[in-house]
PDB file of N, CA and C in Angstrom:
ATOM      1  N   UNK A   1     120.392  85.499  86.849  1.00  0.00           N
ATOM      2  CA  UNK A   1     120.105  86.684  87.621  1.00  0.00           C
ATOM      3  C   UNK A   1     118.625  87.051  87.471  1.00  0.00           C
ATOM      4  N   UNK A   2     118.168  87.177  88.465  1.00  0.00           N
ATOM      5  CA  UNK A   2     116.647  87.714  88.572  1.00  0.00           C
ATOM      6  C   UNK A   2     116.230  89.219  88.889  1.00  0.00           C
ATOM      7  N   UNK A   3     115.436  89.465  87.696  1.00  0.00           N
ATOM      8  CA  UNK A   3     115.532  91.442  88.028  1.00  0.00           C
ATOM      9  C   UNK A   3     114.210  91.006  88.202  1.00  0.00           C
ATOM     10  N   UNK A   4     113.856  92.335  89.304  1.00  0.00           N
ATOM     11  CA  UNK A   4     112.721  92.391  89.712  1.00  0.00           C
ATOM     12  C   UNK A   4     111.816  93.675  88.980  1.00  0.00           C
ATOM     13  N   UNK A   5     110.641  93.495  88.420  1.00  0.00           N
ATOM     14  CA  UNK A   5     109.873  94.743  87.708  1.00  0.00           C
ATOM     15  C   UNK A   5     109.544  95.546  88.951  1.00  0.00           C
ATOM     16  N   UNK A   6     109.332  96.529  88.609  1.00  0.00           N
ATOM     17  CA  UNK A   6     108.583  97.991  89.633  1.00  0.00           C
ATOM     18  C   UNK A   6     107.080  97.232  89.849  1.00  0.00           C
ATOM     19  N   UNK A   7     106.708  97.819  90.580  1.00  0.00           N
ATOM     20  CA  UNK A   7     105.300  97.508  91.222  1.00  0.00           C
ATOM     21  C   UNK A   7     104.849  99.109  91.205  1.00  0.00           C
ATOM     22  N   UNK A   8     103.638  99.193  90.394  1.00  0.00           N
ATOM     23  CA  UNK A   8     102.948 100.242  90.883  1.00  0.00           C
ATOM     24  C   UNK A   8     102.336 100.628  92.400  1.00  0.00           C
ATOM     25  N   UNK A   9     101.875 101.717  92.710  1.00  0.00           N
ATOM     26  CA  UNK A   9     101.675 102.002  94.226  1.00  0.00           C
ATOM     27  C   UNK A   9     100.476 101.024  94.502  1.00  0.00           C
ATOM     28  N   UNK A  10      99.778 101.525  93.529  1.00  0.00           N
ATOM     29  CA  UNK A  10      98.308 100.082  94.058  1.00  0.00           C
ATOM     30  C   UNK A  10      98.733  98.647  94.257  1.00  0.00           C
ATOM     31  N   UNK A  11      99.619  98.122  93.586  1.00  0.00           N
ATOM     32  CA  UNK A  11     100.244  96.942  94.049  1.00  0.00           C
ATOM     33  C   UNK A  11     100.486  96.861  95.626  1.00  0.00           C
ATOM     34  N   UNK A  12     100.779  97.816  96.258  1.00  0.00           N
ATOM     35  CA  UNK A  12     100.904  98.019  97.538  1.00  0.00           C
ATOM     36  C   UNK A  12      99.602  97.330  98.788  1.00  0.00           C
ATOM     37  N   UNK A  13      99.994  96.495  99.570  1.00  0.00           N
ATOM     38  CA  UNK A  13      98.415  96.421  99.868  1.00  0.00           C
ATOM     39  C   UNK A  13      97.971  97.520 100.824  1.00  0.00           C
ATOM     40  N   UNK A  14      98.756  97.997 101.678  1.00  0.00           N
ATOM     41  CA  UNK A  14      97.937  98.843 101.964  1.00  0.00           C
ATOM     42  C   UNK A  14      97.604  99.822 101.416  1.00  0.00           C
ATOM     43  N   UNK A  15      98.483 100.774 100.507  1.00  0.00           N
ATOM     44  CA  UNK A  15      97.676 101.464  99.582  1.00  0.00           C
ATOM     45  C   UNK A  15      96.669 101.301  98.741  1.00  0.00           C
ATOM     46  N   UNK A  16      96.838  99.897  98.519  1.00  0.00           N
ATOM     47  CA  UNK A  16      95.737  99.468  97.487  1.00  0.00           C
ATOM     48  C   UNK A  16      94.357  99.595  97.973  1.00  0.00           C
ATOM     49  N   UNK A  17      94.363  98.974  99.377  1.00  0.00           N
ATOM     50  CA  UNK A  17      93.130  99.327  99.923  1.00  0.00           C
ATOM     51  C   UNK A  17      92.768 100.736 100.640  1.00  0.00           C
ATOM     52  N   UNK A  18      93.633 101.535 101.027  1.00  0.00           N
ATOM     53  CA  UNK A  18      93.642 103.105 101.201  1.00  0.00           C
ATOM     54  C   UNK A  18      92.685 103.041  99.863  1.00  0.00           C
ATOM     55  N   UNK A  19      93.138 103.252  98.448  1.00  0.00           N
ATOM     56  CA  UNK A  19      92.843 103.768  97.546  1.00  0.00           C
ATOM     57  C   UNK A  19      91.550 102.978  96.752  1.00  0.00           C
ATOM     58  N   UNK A  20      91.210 101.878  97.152  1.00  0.00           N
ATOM     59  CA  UNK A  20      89.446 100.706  97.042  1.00  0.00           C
ATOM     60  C   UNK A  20      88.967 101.509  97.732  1.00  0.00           C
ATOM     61  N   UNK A  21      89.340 101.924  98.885  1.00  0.00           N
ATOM     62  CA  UNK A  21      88.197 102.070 100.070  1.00  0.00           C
ATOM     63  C   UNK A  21      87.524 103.576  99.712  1.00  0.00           C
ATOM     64  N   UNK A  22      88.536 104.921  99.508  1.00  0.00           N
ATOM     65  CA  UNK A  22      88.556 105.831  98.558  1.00  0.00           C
ATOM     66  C   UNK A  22      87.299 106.091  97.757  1.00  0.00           C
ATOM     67  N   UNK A  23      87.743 104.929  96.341  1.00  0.00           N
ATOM     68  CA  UNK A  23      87.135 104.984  95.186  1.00  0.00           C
ATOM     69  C   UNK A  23      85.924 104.147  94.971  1.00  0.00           C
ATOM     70  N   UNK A  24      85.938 103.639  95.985  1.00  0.00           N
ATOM     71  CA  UNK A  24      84.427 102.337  95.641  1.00  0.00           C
ATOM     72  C   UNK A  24      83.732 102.599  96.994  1.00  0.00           C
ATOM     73  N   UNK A  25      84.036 102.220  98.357  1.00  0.00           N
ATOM     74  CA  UNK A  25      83.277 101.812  99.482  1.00  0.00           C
ATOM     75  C   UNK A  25      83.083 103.047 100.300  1.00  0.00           C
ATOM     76  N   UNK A  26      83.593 104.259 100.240  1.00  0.00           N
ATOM     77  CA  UNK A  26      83.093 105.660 100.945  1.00  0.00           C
ATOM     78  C   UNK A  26      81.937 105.900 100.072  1.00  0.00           C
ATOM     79  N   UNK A  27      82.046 105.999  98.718  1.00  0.00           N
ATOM     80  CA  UNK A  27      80.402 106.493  97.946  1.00  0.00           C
ATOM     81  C   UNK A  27      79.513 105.835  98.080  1.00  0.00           C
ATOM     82  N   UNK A  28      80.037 104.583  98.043  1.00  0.00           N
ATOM     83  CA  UNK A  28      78.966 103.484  98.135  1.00  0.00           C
ATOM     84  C   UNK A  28      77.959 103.497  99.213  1.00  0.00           C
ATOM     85  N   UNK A  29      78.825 103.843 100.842  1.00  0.00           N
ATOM     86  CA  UNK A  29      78.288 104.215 102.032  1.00  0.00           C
ATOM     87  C   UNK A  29      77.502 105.263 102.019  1.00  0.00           C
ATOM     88  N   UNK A  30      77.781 106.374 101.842  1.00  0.00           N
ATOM     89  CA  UNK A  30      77.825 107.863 101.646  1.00  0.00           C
ATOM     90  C   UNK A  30      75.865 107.898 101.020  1.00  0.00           C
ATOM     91  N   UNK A  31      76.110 106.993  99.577  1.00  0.00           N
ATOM     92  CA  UNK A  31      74.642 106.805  98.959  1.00  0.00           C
ATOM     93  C   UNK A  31      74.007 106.215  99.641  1.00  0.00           C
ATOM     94  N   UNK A  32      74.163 105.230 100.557  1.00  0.00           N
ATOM     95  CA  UNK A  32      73.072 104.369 101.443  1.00  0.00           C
ATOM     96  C   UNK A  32      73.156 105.220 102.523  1.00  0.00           C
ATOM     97  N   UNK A  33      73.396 106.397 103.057  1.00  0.00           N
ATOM     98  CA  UNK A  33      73.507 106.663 104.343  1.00  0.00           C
ATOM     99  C   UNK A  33      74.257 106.368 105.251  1.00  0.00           C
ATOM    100  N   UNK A  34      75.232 105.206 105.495  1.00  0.00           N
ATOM    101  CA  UNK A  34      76.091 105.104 106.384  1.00  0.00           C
ATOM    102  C   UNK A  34      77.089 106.778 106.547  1.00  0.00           C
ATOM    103  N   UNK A  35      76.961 106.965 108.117  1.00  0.00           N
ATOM    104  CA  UNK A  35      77.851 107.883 108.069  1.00  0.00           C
ATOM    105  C   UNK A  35      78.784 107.718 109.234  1.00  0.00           C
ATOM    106  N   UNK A  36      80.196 108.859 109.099  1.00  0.00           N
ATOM    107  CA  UNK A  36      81.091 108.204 110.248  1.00  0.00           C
ATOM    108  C   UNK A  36      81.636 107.169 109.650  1.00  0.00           C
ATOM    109  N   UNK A  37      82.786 106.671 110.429  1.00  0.00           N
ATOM    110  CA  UNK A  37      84.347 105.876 110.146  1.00  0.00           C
ATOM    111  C   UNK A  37      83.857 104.341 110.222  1.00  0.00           C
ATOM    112  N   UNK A  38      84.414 104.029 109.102  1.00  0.00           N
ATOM    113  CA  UNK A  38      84.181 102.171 109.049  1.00  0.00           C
ATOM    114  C   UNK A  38      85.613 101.984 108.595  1.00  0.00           C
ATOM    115  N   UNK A  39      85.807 100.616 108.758  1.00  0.00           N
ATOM    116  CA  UNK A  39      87.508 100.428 108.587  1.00  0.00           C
ATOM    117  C   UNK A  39      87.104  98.985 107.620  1.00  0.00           C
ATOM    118  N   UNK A  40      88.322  98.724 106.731  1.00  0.00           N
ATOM    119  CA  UNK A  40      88.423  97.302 106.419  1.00  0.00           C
ATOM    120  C   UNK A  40      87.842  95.752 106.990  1.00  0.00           C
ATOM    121  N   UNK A  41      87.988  96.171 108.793  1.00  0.00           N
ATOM    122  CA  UNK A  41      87.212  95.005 109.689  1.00  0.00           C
ATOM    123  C   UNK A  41      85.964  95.024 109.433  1.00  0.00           C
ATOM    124  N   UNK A  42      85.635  96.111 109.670  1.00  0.00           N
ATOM    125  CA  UNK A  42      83.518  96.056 109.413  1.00  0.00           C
ATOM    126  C   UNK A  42      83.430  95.622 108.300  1.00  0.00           C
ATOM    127  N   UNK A  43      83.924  95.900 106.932  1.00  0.00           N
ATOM    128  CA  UNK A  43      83.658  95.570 105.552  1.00  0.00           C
ATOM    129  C   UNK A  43      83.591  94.021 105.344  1.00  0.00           C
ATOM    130  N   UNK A  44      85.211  93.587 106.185  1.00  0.00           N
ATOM    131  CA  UNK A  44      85.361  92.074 105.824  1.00  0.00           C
ATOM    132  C   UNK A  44      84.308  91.354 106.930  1.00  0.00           C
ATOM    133  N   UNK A  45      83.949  91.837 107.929  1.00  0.00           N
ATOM    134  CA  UNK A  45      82.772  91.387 108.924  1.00  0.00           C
ATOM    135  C   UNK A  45      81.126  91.360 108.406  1.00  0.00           C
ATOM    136  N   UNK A  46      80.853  92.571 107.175  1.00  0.00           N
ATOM    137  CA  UNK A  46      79.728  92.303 106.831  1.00  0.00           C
ATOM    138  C   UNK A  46      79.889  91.935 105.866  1.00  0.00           C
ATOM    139  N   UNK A  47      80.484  91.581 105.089  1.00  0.00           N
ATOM    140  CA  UNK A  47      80.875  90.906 103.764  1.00  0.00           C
ATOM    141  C   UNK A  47      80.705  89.143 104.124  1.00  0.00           C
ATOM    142  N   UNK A  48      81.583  88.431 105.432  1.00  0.00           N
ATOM    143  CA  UNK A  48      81.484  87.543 105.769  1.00  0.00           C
ATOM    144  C   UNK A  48      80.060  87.133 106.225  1.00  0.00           C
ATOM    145  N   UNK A  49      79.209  87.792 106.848  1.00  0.00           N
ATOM    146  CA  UNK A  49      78.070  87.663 107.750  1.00  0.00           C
ATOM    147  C   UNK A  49      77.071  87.700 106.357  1.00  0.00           C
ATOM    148  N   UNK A  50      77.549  88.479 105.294  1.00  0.00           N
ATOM    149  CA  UNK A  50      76.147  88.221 104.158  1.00  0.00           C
ATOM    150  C   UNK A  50      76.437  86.605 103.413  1.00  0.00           C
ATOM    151  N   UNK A  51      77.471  86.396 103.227  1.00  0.00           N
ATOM    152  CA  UNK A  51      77.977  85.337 102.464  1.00  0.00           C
ATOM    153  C   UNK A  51      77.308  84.088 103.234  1.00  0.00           C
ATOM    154  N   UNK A  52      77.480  84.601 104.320  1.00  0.00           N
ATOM    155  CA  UNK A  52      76.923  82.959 105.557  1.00  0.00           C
ATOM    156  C   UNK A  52      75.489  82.871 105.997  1.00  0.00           C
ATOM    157  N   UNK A  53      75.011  84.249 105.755  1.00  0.00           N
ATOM    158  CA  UNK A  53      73.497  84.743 105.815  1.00  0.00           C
ATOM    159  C   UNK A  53      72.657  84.046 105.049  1.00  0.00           C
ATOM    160  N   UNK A  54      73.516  84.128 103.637  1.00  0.00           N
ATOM    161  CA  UNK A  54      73.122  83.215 102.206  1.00  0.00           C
ATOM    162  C   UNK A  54      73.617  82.104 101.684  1.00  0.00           C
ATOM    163  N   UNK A  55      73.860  81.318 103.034  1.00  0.00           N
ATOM    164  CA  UNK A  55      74.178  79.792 102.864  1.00  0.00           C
ATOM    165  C   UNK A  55      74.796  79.376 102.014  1.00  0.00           C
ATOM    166  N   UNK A  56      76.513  80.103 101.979  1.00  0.00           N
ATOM    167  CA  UNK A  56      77.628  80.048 101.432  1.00  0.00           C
ATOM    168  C   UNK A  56      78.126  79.090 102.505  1.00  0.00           C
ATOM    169  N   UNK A  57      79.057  77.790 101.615  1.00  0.00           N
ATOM    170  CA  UNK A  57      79.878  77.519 102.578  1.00  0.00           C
ATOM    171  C   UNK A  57      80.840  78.000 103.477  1.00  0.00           C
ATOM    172  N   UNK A  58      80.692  77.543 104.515  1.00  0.00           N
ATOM    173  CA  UNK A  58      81.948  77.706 105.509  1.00  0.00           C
ATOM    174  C   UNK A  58      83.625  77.419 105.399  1.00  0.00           C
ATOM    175  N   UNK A  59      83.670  76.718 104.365  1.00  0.00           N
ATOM    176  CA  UNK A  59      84.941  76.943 104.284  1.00  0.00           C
ATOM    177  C   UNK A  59      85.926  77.786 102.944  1.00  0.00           C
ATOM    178  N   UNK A  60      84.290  77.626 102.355  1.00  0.00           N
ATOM    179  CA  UNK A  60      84.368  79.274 101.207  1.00  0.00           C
ATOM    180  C   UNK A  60      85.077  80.244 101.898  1.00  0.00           C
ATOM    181  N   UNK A  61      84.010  80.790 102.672  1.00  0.00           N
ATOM    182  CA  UNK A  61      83.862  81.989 103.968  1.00  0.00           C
ATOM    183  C   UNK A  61      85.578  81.382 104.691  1.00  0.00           C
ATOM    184  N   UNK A  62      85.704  80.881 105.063  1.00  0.00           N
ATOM    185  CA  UNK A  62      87.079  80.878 105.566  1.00  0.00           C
ATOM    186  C   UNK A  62      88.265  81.394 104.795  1.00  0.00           C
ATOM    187  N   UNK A  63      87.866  80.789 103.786  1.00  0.00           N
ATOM    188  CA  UNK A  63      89.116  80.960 102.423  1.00  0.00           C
ATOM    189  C   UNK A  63      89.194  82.423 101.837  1.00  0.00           C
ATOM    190  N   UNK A  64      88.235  83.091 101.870  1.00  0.00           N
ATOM    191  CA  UNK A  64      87.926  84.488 101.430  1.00  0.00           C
ATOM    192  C   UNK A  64      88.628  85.125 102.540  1.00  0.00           C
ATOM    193  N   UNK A  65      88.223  85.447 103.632  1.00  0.00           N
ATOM    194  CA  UNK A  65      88.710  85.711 104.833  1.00  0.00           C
ATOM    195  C   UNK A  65      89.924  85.294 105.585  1.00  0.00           C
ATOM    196  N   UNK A  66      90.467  84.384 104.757  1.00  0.00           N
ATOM    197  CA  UNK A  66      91.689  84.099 105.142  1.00  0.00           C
ATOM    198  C   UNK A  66      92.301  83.468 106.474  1.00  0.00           C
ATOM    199  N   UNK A  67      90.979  82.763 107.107  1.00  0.00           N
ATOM    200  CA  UNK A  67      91.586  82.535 108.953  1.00  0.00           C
ATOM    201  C   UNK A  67      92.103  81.114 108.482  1.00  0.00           C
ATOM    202  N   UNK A  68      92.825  80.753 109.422  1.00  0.00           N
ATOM    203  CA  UNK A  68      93.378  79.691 109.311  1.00  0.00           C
ATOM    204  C   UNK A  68      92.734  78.581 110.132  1.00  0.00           C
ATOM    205  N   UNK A  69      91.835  78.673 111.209  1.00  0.00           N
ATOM    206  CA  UNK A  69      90.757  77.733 111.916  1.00  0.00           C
ATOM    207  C   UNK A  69      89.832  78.266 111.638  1.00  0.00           C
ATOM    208  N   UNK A  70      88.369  77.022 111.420  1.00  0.00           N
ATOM    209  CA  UNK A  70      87.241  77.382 111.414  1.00  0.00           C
ATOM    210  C   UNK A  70      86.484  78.182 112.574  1.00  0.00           C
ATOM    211  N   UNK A  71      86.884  77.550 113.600  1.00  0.00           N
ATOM    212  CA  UNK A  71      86.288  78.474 114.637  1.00  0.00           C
ATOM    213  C   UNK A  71      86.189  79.553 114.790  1.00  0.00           C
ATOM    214  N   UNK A  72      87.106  80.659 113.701  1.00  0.00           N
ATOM    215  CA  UNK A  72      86.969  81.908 114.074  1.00  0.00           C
ATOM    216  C   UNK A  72      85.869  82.354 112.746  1.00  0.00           C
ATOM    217  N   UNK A  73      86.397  81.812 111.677  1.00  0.00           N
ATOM    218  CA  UNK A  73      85.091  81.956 111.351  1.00  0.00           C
ATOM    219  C   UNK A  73      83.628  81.808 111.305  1.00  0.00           C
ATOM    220  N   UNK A  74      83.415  81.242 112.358  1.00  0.00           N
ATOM    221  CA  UNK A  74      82.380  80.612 112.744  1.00  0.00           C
ATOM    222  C   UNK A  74      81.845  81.645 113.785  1.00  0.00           C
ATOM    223  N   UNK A  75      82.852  81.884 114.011  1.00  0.00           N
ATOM    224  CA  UNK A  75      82.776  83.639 115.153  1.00  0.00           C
ATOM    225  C   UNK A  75      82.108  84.596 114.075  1.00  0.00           C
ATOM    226  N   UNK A  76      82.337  84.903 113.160  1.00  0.00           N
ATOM    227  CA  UNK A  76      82.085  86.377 112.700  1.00  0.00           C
ATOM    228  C   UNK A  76      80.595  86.657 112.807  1.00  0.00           C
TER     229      UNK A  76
END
């Protein structure tokens, strides 16, 4: 028989990232000036675009990002 342990709420992914985005990436913005609504897409869009900026591989950048064809990452 297999019991399953509790998962805390951050285990949750979307809470988890509700509660990253919260505690790390609103101040973070906030201190550089970004102002107004950014979502998870912009983050993982400029996150991808610095990584490839700085001649990270491409299939790094895929694997982080999770697409399953290169071509879309090749898009970002």
């Amino acid at each position: 028989m297999l019991i399953r342990q509790p998962t805390p709420a951050s285990a949750n992914c979307r809470t988890g990232r509700v509660r990253c985005k919260r505690r790390h990436l609103e101040p973070a913005a906030k201190e550089i000036g970004i102002v107004g609504h950014f979502g998870w897409h912009t983050f993982l869009h400029t996150y991808a675009t610095f990584l490839k900026g700085n001649g990270e591989d491409v299939k790094v950048v895929q694997k982080l990002m999770r697409h399953a064809h290169i071509p879309v990452t090749l898009n970002v």
